[in-house]
C-alpha atoms as a PDB file:
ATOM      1  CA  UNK A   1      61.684 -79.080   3.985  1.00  0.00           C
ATOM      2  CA  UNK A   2      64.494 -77.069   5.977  1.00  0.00           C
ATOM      3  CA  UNK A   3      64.510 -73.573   5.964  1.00  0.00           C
ATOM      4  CA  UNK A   4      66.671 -71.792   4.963  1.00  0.00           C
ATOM      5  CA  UNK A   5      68.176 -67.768   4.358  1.00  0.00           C
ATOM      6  CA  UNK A   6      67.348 -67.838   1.466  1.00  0.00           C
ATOM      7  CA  UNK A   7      63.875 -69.262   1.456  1.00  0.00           C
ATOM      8  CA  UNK A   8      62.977 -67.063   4.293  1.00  0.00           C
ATOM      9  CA  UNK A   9      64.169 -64.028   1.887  1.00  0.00           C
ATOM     10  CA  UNK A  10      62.340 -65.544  -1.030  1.00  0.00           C
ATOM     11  CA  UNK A  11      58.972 -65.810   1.447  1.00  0.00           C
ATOM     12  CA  UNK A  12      59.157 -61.831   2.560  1.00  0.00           C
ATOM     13  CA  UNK A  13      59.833 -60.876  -0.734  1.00  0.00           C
ATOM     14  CA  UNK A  14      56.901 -62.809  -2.024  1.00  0.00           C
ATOM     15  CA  UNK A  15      54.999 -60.748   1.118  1.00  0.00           C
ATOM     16  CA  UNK A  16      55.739 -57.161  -0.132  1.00  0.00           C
ATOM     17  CA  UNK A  17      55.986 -58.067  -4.063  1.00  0.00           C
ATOM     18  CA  UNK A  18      54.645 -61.576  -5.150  1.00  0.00           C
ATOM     19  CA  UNK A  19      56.092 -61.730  -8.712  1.00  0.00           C
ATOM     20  CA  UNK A  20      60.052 -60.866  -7.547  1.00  0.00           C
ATOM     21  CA  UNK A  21      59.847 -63.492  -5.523  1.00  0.00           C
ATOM     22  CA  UNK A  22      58.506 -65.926  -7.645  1.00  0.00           C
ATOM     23  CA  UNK A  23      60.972 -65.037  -9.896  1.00  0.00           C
ATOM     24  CA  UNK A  24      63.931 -65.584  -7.961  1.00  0.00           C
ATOM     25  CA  UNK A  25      62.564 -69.036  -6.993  1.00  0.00           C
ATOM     26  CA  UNK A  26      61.951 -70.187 -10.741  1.00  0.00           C
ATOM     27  CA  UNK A  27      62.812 -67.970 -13.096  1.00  0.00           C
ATOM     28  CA  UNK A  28      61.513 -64.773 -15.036  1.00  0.00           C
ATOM     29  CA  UNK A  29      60.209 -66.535 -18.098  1.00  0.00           C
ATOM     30  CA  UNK A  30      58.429 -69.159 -16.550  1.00  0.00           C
ATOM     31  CA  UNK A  31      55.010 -70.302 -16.199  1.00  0.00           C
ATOM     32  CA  UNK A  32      54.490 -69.549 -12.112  1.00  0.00           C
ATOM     33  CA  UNK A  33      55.783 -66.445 -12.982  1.00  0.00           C
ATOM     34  CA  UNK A  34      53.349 -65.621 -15.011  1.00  0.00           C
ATOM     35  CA  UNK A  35      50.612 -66.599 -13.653  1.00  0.00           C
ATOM     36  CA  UNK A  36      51.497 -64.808 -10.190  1.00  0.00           C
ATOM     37  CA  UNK A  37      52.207 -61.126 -12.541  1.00  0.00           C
ATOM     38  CA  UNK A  38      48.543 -61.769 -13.442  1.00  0.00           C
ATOM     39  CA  UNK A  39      47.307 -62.671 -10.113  1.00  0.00           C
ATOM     40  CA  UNK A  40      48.875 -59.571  -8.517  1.00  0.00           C
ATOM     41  CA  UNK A  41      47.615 -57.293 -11.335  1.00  0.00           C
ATOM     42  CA  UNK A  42      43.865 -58.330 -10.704  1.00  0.00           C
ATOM     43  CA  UNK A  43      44.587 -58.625  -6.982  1.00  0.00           C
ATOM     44  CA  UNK A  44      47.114 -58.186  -4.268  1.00  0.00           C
ATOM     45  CA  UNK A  45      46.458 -61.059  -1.901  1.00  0.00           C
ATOM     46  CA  UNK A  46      45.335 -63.661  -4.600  1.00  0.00           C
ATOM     47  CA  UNK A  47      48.832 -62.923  -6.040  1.00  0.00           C
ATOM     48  CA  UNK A  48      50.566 -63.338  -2.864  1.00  0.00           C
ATOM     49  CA  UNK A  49      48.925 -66.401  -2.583  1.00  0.00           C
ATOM     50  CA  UNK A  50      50.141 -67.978  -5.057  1.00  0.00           C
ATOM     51  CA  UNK A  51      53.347 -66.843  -4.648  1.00  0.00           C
ATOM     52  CA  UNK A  52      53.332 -68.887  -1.284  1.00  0.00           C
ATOM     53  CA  UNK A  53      52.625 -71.705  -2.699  1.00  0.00           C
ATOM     54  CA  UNK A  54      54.979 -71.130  -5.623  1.00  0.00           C
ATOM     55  CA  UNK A  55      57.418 -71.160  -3.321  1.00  0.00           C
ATOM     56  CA  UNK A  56      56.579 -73.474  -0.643  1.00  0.00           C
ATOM     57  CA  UNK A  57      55.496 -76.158  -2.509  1.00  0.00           C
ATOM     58  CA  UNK A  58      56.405 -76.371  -6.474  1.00  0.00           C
ATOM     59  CA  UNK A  59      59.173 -78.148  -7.022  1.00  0.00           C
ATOM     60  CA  UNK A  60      62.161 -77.026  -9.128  1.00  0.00           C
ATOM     61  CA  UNK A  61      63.579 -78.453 -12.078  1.00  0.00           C
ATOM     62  CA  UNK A  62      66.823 -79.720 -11.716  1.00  0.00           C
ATOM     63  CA  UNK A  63      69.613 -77.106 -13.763  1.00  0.00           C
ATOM     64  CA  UNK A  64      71.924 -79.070 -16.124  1.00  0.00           C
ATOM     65  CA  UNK A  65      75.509 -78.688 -15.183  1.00  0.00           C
ATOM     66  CA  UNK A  66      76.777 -79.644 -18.453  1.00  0.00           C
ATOM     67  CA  UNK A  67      75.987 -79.616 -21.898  1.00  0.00           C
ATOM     68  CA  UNK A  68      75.560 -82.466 -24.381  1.00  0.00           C
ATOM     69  CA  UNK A  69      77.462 -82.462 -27.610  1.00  0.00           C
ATOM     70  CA  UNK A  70      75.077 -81.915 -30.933  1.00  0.00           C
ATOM     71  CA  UNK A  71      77.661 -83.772 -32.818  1.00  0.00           C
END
């Protein structure tokens, strides 16, 4: 894995406020994100842990570029 601005960025942010930076990683309305609100709620460093490894090592889901016709 390279590093990058961005993931550097997305690693402080995850420092000083777990869920933002899980959410720019994956999304608001997704299940890491959730799980690291909770986390930080009952506990500072147990939601900063899993913000790390929200970051570092879940995957992402690839975006669609295009959309598929219904019809």
């Amino acid at each position: 894995m390279e590093i990058t601005c961005g993931l550097l960025c997305e690693i402080l942010l995850a420092i000083l406020l777990p869920p933002l930076g899980v959410c720019l990683r994956n999304g608001c309305c997704t299940v890491e994100f959730l799980i690291c609100l909770v986390l930080t709620i009952l506990g500072y460093v147990p939601g900063i842990i899993y913000a790390l490894y929200a970051i570092l090592c879940v995957e992402r889901e690839p975006r669609m570029e295009h959309y598929d016709t219904l019809a």
